[in-house]
N, C-alpha and C. Protein backbone atom coordinates (compact mmCIF):
# COMPACT_ATOMS: atom_id res chain seq x y z
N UNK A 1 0.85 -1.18 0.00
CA UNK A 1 0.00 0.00 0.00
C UNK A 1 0.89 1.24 0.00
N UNK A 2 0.46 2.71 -1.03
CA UNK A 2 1.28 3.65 -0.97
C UNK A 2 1.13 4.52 0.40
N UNK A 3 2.13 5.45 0.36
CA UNK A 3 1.54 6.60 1.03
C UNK A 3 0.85 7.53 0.82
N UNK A 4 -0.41 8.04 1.43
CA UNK A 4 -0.97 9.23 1.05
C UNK A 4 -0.62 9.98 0.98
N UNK A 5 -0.61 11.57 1.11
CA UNK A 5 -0.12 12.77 1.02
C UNK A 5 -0.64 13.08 2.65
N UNK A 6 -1.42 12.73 3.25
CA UNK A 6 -1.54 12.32 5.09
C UNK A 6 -0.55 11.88 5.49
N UNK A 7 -0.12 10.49 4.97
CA UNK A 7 0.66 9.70 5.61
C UNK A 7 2.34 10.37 5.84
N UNK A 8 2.43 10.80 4.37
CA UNK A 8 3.85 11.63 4.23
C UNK A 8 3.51 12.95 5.36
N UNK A 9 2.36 13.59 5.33
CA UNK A 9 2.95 14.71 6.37
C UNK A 9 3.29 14.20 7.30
N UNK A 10 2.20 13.08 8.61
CA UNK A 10 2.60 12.64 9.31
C UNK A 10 3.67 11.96 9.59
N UNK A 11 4.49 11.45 8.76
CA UNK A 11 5.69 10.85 9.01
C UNK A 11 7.10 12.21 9.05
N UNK A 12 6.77 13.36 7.67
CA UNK A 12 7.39 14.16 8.34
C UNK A 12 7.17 15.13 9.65
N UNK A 13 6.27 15.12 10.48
CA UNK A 13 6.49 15.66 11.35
C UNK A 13 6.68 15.22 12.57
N UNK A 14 6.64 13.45 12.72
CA UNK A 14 7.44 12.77 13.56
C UNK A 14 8.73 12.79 12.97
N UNK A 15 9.61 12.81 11.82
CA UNK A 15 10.92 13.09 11.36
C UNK A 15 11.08 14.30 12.18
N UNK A 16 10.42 15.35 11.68
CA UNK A 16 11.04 16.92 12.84
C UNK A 16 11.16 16.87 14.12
N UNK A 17 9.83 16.28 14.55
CA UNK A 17 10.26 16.43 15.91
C UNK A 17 11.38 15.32 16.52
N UNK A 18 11.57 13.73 15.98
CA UNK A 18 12.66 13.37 16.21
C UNK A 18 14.13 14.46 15.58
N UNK A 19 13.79 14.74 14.94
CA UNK A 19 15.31 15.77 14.65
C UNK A 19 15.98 16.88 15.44
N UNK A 20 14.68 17.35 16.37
CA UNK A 20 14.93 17.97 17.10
C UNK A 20 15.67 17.78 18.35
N UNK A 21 15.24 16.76 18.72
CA UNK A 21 16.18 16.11 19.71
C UNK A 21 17.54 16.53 19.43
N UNK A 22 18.03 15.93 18.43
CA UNK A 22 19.72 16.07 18.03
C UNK A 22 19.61 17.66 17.58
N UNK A 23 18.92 18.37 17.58
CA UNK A 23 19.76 19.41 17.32
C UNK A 23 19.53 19.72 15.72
N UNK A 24 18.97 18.98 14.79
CA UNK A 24 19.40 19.24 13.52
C UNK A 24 17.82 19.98 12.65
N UNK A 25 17.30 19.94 11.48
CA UNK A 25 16.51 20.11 11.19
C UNK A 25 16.18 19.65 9.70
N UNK A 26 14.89 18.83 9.38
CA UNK A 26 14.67 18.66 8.39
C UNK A 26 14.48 19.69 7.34
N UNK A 27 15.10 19.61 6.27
CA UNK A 27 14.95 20.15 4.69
C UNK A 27 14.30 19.47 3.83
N UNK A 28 13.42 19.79 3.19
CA UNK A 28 12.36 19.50 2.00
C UNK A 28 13.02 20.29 0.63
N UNK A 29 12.87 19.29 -0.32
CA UNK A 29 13.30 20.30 -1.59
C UNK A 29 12.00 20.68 -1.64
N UNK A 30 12.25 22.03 -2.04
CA UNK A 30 11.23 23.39 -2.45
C UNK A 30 11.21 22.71 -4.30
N UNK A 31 12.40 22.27 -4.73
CA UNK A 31 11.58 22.18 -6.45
C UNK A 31 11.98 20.44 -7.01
N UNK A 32 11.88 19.73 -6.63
CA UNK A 32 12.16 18.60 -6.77
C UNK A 32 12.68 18.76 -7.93
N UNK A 33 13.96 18.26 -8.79
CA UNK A 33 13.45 17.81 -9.97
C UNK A 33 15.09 16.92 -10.49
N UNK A 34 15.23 16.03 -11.40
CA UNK A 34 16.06 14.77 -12.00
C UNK A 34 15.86 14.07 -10.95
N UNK A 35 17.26 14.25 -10.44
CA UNK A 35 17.91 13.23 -9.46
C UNK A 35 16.80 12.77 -8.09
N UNK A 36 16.44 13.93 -7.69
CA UNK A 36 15.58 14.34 -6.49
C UNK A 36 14.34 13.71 -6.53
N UNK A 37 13.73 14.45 -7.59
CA UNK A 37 12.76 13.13 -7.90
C UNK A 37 12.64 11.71 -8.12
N UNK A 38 13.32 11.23 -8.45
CA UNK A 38 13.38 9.92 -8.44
C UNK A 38 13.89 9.46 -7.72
N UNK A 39 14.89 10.06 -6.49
CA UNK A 39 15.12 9.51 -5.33
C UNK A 39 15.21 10.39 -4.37
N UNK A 40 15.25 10.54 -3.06
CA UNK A 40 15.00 11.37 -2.33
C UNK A 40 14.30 12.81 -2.05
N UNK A 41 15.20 14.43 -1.53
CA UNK A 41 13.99 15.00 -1.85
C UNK A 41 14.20 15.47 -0.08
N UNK A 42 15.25 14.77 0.62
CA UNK A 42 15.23 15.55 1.92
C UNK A 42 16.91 15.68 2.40
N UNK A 43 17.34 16.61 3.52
CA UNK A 43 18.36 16.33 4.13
C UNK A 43 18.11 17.13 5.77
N UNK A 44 18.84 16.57 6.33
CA UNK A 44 18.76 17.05 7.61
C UNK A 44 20.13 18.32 7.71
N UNK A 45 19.92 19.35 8.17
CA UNK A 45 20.98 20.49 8.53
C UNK A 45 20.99 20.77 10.13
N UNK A 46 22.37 20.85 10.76
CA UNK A 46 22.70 21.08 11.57
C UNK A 46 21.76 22.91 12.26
N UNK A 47 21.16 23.24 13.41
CA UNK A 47 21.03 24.32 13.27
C UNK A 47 21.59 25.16 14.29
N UNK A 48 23.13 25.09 14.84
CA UNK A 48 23.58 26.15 15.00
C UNK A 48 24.52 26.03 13.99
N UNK A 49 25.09 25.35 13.21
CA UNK A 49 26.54 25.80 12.26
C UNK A 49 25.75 25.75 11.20
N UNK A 50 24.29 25.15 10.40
CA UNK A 50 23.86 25.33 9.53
C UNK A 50 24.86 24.58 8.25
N UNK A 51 25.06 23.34 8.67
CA UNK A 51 26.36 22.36 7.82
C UNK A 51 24.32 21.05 7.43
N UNK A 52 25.34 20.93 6.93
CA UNK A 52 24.43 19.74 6.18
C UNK A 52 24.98 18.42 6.97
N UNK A 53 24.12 17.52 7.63
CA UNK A 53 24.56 16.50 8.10
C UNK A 53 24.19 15.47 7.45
N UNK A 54 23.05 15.14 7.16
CA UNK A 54 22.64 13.92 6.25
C UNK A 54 21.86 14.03 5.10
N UNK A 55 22.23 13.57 4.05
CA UNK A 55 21.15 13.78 2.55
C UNK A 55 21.76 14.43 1.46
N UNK A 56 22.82 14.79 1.93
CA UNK A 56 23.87 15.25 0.89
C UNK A 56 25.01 14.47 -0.24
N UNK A 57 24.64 13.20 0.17
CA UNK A 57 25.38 12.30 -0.97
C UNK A 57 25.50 11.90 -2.16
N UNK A 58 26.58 13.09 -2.79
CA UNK A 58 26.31 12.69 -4.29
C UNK A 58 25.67 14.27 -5.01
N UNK A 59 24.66 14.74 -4.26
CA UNK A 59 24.05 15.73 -4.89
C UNK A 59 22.89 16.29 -3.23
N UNK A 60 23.08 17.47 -3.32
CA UNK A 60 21.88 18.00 -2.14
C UNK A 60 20.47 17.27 -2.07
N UNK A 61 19.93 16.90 -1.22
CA UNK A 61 18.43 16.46 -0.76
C UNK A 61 18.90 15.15 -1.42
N UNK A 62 19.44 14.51 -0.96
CA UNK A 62 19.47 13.17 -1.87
C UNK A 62 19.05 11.62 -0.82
N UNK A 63 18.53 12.17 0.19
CA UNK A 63 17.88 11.20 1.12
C UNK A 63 16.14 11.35 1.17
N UNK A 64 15.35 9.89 1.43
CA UNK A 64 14.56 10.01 1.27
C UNK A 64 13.83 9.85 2.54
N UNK A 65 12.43 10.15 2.79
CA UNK A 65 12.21 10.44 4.02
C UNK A 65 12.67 9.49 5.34
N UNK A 66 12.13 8.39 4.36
CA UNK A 66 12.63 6.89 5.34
C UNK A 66 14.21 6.40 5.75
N UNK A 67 14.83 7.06 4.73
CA UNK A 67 16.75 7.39 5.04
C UNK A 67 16.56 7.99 6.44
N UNK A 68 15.93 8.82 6.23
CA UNK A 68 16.42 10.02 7.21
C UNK A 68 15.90 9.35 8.53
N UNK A 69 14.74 9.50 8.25
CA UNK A 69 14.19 8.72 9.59
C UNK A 69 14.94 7.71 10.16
N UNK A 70 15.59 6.56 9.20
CA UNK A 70 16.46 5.60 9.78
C UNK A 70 17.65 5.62 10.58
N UNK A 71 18.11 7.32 10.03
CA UNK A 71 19.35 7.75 10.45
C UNK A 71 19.35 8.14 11.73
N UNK A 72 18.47 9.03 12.20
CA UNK A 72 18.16 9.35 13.16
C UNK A 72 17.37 8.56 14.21
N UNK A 73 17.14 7.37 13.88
CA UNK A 73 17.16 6.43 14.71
C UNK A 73 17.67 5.77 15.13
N UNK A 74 18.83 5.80 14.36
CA UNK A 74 20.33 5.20 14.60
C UNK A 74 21.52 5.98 15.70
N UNK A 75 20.89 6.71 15.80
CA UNK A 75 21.89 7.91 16.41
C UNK A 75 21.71 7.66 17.91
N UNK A 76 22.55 7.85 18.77
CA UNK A 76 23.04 7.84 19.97
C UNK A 76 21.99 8.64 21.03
N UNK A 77 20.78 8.55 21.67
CA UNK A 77 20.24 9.65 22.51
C UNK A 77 21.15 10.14 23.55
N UNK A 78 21.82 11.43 23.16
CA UNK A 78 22.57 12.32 24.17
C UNK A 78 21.99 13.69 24.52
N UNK A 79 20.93 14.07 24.36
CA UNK A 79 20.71 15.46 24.20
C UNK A 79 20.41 15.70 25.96
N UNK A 80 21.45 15.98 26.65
CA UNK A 80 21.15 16.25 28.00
C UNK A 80 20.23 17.04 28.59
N UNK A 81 20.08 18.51 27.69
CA UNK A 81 19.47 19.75 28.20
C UNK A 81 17.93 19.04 28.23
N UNK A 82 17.55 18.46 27.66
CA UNK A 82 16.20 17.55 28.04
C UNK A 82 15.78 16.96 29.24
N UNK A 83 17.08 16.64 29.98
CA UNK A 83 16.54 16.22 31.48
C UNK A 83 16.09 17.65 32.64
N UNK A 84 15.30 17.18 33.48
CA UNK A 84 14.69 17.87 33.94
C UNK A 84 14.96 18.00 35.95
């Protein structure tokens, strides 16, 4: 079964708010088009140095939502300032 155009928001905005945790922030290409389209279409950017951390391989936005999501599930939970 595909995704809806529901399903994709909802998955990106559990992507953001997991991104937030680390610190980083999801990017959407604003114009999709070759490469992008046919595969990916996102990257995550760091947001205090504003560096590109994931989705940049090969060509900008080149991860797809479920990359990203994977990545960041992969990642280490350290974000201290969260404890209370």
């Amino acid at each position: 079964m595909g995704q809806g155009k529901h399903a994709i928001a909802s998955q990106e905005r559990r992507v953001k708010r997991l991104g937030y945790r680390y610190g980083v922030l999801l990017m959407k290409s604003a114009k999709p088009f070759g490469k992008i389209a046919e595969h990916g279409g996102y990257l995550l950017r760091d947001e205090e140095t504003r560096k590109t951390v994931f989705g940049n391989k090969g060509y900008e936005y080149s991860a797809t939502l479920d990359e990203v999501e994977e990545f960041l599930l992969a990642q280490p939970k350290v974000r201290d300032d969260e404890e209370e």
